[in-house]
Protein backbone atom coordinates (compact mmCIF):
# COMPACT_ATOMS: atom_id res chain seq x y z
CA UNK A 1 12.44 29.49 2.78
CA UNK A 2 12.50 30.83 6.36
CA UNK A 3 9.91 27.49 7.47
CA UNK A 4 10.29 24.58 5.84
CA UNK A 5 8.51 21.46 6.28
CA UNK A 6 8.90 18.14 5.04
CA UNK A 7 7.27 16.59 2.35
CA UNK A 8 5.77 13.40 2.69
CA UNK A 9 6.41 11.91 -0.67
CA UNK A 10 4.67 8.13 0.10
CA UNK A 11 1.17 10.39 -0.30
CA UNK A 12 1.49 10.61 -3.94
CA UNK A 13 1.62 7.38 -6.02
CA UNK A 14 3.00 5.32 -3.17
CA UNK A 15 6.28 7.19 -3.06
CA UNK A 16 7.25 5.48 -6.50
CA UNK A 17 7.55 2.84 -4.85
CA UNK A 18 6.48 -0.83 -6.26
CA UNK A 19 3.35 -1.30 -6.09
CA UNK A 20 4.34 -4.71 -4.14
CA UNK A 21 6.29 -2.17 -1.40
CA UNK A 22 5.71 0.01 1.37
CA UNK A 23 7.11 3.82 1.14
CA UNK A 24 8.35 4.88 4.51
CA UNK A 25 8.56 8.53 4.51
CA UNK A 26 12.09 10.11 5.79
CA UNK A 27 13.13 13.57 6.23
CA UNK A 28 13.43 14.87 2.47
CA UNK A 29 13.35 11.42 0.52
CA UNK A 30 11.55 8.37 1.28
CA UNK A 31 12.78 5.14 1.21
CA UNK A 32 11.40 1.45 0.13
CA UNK A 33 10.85 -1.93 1.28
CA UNK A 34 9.39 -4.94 -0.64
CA UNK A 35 6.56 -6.77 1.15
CA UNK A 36 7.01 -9.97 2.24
CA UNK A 37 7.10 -12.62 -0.15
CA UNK A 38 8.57 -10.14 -2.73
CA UNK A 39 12.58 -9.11 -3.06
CA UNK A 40 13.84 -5.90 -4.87
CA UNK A 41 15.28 -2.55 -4.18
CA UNK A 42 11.78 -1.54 -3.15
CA UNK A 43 11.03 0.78 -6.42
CA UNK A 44 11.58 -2.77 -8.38
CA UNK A 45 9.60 -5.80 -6.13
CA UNK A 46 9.22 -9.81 -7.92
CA UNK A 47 7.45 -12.64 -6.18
CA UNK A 48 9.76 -15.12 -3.82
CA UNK A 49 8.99 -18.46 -5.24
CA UNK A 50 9.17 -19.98 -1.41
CA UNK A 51 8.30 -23.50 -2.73
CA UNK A 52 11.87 -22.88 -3.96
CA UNK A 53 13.34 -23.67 -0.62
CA UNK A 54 12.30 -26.15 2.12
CA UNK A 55 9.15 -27.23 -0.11
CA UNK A 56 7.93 -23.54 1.48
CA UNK A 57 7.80 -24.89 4.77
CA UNK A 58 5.21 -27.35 3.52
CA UNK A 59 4.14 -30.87 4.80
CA UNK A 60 7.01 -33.16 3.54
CA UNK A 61 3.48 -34.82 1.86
CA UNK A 62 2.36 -31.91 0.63
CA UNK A 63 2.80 -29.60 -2.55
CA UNK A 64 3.68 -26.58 -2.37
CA UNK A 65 2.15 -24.14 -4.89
CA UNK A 66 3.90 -20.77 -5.18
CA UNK A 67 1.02 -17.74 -5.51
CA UNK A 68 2.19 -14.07 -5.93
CA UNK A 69 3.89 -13.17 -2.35
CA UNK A 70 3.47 -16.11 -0.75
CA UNK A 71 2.50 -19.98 -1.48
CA UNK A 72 -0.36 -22.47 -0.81
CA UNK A 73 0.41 -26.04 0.87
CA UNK A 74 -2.23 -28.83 -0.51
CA UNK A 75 -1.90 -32.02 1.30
CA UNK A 76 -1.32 -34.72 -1.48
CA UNK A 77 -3.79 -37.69 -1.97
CA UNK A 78 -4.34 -40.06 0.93
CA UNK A 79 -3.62 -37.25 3.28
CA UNK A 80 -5.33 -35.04 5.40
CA UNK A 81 -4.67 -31.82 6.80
CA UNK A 82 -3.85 -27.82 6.55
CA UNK A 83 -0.80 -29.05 4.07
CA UNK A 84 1.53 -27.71 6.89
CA UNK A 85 0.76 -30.64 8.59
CA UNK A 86 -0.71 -34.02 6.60
């Protein structure tokens, strides 16, 4: 009790953390943050379906496909492109 050090608690099973968060460690706790793509309190993460809003950023002739923390942009048929631009 005379030297204490602190525990890093986001060695052990990601700080209990979601698995779909990073554990940041603090001095006697530890706190979490959802990755991107993901929204929660950090100990509870669920995918952002970002096709949701703005067709995800997408081509306006594109479709947006949402994939777990983040999204894929397809160009549709007849045009060409990275789907961010067709």
């Amino acid at each position: 009790g005379i030297n204490c050090i602190d525990v890093d608690e986001c060695l052990t099973s990601n700080g209990g953390c979601s698995m779909n968060a990073k554990c940041i460690n603090t001095i006697g706790s530890r706190n979490c943050s959802c990755n991107q793509g993901y929204s929660g309190d950090g100990v509870n993460c669920t995918d952002v379906d970002e096709c949701l809003s703005n067709n995800g950023n997408c081509s306006t002739n594109a479709l947006c496909t949402n994939t777990m923390g983040s999204r894929n942009c397809t160009c549709n048929q007849g045009y060409y492109g990275d789907g961010l631009n067709c």
